[in-house]
Protein backbone atom coordinates (compact mmCIF):
# COMPACT_ATOMS: atom_id res chain seq x y z
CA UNK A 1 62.51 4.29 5.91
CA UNK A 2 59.44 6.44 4.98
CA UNK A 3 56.98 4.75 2.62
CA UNK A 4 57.69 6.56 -1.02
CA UNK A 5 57.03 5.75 -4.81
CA UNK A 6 60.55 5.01 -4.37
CA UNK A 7 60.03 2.73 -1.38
CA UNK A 8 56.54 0.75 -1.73
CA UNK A 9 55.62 -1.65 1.29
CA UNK A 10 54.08 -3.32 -1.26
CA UNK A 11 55.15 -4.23 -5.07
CA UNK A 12 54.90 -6.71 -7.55
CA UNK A 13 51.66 -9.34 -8.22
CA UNK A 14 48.29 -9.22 -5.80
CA UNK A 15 46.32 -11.20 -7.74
CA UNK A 16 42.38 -11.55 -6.39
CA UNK A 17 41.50 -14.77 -4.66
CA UNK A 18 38.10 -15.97 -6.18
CA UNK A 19 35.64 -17.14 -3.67
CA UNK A 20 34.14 -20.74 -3.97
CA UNK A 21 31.27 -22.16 -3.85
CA UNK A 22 29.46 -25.92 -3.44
CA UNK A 23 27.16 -26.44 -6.32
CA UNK A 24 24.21 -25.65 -4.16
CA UNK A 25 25.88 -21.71 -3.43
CA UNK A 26 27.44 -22.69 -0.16
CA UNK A 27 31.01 -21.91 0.52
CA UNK A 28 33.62 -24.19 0.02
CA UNK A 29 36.59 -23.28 2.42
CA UNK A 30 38.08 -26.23 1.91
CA UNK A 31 38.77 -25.15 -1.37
CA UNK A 32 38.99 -21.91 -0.84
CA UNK A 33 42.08 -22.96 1.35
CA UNK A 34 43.49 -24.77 -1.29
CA UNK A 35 42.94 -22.13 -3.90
CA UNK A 36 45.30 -19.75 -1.58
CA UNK A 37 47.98 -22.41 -1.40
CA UNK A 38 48.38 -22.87 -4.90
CA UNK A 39 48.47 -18.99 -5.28
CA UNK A 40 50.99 -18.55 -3.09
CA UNK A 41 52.85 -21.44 -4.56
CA UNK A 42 52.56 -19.78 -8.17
CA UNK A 43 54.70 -16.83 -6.67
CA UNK A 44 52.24 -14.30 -6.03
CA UNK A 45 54.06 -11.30 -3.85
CA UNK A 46 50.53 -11.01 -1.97
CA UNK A 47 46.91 -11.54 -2.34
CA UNK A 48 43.55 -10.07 -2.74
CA UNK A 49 40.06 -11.41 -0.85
CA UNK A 50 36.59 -10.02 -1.46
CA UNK A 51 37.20 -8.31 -4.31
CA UNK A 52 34.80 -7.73 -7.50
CA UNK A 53 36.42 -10.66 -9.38
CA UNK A 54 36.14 -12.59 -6.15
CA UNK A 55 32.05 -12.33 -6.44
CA UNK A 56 31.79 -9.86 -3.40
CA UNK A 57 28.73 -8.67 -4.61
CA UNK A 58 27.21 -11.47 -4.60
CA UNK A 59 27.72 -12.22 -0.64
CA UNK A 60 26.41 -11.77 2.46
CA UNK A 61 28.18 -9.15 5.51
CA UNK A 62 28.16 -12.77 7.57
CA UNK A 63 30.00 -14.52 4.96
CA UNK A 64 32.15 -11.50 3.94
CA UNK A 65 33.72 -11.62 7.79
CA UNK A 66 33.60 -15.35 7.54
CA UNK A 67 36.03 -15.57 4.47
CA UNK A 68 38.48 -12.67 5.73
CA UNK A 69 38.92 -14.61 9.02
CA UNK A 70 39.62 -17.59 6.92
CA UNK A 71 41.72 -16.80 4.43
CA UNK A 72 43.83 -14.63 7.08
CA UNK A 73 43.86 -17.35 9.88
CA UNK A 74 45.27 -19.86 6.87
CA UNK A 75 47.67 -17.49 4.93
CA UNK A 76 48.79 -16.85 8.71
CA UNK A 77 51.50 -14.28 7.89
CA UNK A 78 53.65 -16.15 4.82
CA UNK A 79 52.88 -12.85 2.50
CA UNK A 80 50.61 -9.53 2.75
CA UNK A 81 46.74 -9.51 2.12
CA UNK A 82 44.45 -7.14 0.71
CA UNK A 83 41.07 -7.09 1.70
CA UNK A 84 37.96 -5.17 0.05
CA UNK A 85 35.86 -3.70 2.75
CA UNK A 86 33.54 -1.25 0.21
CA UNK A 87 30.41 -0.08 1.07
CA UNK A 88 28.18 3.50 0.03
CA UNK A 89 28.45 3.98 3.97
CA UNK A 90 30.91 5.83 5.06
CA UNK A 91 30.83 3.89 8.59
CA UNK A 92 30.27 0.84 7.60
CA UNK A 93 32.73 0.76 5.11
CA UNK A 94 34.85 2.26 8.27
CA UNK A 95 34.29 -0.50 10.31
CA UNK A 96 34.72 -2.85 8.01
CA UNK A 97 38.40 -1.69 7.00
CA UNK A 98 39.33 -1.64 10.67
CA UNK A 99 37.53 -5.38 11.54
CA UNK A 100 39.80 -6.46 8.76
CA UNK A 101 42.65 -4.57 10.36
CA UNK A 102 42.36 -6.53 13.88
CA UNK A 103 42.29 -9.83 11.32
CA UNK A 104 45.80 -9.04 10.20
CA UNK A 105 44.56 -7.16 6.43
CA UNK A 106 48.03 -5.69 5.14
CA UNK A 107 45.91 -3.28 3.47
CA UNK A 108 41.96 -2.59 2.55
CA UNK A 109 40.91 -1.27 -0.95
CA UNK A 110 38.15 0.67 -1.28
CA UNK A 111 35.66 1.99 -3.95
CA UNK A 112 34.44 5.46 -4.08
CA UNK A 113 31.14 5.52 -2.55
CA UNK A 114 28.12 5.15 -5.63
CA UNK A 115 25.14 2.73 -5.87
CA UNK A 116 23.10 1.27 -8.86
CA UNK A 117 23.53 3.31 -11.97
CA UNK A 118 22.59 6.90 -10.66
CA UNK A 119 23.66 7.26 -7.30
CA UNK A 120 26.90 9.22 -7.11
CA UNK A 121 28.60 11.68 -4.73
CA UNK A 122 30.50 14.94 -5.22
CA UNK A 123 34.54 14.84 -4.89
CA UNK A 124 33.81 16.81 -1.35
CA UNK A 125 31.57 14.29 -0.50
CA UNK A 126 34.15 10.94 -1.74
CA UNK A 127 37.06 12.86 0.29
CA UNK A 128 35.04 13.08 2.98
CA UNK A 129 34.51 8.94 2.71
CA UNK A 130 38.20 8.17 2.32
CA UNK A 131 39.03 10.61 5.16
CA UNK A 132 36.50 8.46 7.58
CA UNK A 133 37.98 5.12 7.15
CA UNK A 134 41.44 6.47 6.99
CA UNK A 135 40.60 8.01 10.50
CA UNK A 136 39.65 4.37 11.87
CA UNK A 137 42.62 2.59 10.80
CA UNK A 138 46.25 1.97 10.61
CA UNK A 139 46.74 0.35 7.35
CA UNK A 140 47.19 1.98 3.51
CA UNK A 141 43.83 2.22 1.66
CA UNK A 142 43.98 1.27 -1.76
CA UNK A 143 41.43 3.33 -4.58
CA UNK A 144 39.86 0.95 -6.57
CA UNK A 145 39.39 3.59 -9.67
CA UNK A 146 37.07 1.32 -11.51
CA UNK A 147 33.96 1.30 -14.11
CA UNK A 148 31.66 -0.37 -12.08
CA UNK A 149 31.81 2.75 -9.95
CA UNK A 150 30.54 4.79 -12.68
CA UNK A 151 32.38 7.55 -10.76
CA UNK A 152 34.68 10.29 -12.46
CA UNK A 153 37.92 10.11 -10.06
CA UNK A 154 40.59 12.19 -11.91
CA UNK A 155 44.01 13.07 -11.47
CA UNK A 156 44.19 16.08 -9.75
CA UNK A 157 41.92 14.54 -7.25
CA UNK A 158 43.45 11.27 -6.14
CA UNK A 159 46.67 12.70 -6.07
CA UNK A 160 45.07 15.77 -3.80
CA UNK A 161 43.83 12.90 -1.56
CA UNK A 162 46.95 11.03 -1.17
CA UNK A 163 48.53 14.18 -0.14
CA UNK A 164 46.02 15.44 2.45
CA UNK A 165 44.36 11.94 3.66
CA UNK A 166 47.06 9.98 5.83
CA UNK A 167 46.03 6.47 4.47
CA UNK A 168 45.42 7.17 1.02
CA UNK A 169 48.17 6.22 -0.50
CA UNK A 170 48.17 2.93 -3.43
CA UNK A 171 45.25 3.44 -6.58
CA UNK A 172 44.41 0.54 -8.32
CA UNK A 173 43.69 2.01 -12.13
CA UNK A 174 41.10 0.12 -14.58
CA UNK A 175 39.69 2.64 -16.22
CA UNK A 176 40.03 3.25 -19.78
CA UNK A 177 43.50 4.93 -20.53
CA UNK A 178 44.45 3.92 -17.16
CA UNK A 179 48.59 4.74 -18.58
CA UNK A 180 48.30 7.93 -18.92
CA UNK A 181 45.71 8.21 -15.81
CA UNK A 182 49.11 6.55 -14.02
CA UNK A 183 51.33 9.22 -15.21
CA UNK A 184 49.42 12.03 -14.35
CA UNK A 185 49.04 10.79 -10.95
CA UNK A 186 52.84 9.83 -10.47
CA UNK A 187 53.61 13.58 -11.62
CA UNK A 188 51.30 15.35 -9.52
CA UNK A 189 51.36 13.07 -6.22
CA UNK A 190 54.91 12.37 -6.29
CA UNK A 191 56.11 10.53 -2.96
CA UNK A 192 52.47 10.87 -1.55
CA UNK A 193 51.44 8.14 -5.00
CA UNK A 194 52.96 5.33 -2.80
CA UNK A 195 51.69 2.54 -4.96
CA UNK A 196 50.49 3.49 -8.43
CA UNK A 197 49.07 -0.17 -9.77
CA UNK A 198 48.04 -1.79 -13.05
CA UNK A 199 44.16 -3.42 -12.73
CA UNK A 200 41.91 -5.19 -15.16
CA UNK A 201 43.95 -8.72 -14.99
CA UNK A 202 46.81 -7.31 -16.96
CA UNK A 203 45.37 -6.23 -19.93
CA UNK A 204 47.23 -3.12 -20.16
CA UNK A 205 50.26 -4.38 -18.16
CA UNK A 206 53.16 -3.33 -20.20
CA UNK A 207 51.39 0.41 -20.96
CA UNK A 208 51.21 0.61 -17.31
CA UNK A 209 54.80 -0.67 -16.42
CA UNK A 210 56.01 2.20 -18.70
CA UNK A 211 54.14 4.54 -16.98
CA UNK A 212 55.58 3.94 -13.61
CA UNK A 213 53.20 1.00 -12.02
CA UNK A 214 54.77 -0.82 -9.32
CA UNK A 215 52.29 -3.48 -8.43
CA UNK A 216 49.67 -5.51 -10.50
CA UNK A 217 46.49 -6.85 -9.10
CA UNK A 218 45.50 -9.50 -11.74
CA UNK A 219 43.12 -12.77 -11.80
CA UNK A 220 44.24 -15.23 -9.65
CA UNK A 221 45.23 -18.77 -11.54
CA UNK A 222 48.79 -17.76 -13.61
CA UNK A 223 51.06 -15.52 -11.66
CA UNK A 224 53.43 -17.73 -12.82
CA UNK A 225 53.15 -16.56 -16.36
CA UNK A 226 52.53 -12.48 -15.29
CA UNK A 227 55.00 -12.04 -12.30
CA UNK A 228 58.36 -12.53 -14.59
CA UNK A 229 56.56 -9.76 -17.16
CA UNK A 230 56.89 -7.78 -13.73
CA UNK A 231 60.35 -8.64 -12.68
CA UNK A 232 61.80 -8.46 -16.30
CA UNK A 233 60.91 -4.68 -16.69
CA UNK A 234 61.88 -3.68 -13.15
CA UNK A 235 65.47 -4.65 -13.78
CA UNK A 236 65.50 -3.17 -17.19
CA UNK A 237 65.36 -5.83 -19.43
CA UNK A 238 62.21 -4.41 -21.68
CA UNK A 239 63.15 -6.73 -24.37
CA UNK A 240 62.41 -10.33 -21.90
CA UNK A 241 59.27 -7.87 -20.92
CA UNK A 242 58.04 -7.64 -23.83
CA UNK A 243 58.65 -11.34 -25.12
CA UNK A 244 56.70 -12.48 -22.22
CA UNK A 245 53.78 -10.58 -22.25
CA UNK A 246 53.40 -11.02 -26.15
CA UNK A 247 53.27 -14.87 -25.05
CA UNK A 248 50.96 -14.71 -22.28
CA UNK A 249 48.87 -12.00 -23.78
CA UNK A 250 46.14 -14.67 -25.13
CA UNK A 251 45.14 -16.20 -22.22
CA UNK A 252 44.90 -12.50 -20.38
CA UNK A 253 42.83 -11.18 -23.05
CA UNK A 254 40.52 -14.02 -22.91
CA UNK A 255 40.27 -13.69 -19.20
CA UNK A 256 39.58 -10.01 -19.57
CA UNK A 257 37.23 -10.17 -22.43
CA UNK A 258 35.22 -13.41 -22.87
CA UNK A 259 35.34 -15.43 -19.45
CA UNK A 260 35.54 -12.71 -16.84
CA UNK A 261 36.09 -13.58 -13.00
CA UNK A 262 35.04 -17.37 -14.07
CA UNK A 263 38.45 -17.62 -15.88
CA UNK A 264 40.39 -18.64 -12.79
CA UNK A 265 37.52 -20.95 -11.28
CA UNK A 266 37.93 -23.24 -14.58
CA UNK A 267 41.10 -23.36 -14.67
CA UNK A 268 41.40 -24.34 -10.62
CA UNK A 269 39.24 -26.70 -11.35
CA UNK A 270 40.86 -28.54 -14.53
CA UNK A 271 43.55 -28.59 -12.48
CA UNK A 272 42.16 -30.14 -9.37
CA UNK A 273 42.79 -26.84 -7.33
CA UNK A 274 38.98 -26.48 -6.40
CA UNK A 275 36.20 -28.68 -5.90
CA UNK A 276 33.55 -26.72 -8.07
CA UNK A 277 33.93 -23.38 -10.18
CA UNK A 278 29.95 -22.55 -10.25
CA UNK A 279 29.41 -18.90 -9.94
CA UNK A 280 26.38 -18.04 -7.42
CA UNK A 281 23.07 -17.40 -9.01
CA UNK A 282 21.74 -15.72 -10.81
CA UNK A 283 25.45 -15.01 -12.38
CA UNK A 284 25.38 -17.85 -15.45
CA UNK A 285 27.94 -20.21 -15.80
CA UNK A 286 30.67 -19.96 -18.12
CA UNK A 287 29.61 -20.45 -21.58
CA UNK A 288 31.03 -24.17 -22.73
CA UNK A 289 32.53 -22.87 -25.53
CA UNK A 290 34.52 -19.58 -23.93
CA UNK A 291 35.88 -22.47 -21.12
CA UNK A 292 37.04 -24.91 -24.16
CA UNK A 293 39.28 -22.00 -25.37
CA UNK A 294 40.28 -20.94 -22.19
CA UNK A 295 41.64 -24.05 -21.48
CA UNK A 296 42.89 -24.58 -24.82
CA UNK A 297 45.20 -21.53 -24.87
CA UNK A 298 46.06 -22.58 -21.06
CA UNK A 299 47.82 -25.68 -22.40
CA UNK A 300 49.94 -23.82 -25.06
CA UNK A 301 51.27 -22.44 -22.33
CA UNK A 302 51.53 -24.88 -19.59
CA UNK A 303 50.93 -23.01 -16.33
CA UNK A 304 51.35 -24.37 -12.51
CA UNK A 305 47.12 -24.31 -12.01
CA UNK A 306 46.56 -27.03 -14.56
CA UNK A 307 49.33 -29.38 -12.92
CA UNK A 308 49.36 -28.00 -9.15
CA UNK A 309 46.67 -30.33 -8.04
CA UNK A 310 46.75 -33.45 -10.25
């Protein structure tokens, strides 16, 4: 069966796997082992290494190859991963995707070339990137379509891409008005939009369920709570949808717009999943009071990561 909108490879919840660290900013792949255990055991449908919310920018290329060959080596086949192989270079960002490839990457999502705040490149230019890693793999690409890009993907492009560009074919959406963004792109790519996906750690979940998202790629410590929002509206049932998401939709708001990527950390480590949830420096630590109410509206709701490793 040909890969479609109709017929993803891939569907459902990718959360990203946050990297972690020893307080003195080494890795910890001890936890970091642990951490993908209990995300697979929340019910994840696959997983997500490297990316932003995983600190990648805050790594080295050694330690980048070392966690891919990790993580992959220890999920060893039990369910798809996505690894983030961006870089401005159009050949290194090639030879990334296909080193993570060989490693057994399901998939590899990718940026649109930029750097710093005023480097950016024309849509000839970007097409020109995504055709050059396509080229030296085997595997879908996933756009990352987001902010930190500070790059003006719309549309018309993308969906011109994923007709003309053999592995361009999933777009994870985070930009503002990222529904209607989906729509637009469902309409105008049809079968080539393989996976149209919901970003930002479900903020705007439900909008983009409606507007034909099959996948999610959320933070990475309550799948358990997000995944049935998921399954609920693919069979129809809007109303369970609906009921769910209004429940869970504290603790992903206060993910998404006071703790950031250190939201899953702290709550892997109140519930003995990690070791340490220290970001690396010079990112600061979560503020003591944003982590009290994190973990506060955790325990309303009573998810797997606070009792998966007590």
């Amino acid at each position: 069966m040909t890969p479609s909108l109709s017929h993803p490879r891939y569907r459902g919840i990718f959360p990203v796997v946050p990297t972690t660290f020893h307080e003195d900013g080494t890795l910890d792949l001890a936890s970091q082992k642990r951490c993908v255990d209990f995300m697979i055991d929340s019910g994840v449908d696959g997983l997500c290494i490297l990316a932003n919310f995983s600190e990648q920018f805050l790594l080295a290329d050694d330690e980048r190859e070392l966690l891919t060959r990790a993580v992959l080596e220890h999920v060893a086949g039990r369910l798809p991963v996505i690894v983030t192989t961006t870089h401005t270079s159009t050949a290194i960002c090639a030879a990334r995707s296909r080193r993570a490839q060989e490693m057994g990457a399901a998939m590899v999502m990718v940026m649109p070339p930029y750097h710093g705040a005023t480097f950016r490149f024309s849509e000839a230019q970007i097409r020109a990137f995504y055709q050059g890693v396509s080229d030296a793999i085997d595997i879908p690409i996933m756009v990352q379509d987001a902010p930190a890009a500070g790059t003006p993907l719309s549309p018309a492009f993308l969906a011109r891409m994923a007709q003309e560009i053999e592995q361009v074919s999933y777009f994870k959406m985070e930009t503002a008005g990222a529904a209607s963004k989906l729509r637009e792109l469902i309409a105008l790519g049809g079968d080539a939009i393989e996976g149209p996906w919901d970003g930002e750690e479900a903020i705007t979940l439900l909008a983009d369920l409606e507007a034909g998202a099959t996948g999610a790629m959320t933070g990475g410590a309550f799948a358990d709570g997000i995944r049935p929002i998921i399954e609920a509206h693919r069979s129809g049932d809007k109303d369970t949808a609906f009921a769910q998401y209004q429940r869970w939709l504290p603790l992903i708001n206060h993910e998404n717009r006071q703790a950031g990527f250190l939201a899953a950390k702290a709550l892997m480590k109140e519930g003995g999943v990690i070791a340490c949830e220290a970001p690396r420096s010079p990112w600061p630590p979560l503020h003591p009071e944003v982590r009290r109410q994190l973990i506060d509206i955790a325990r309303r709701l009573d998810p797997l990561v606070l009792r998966w490793g007590r």
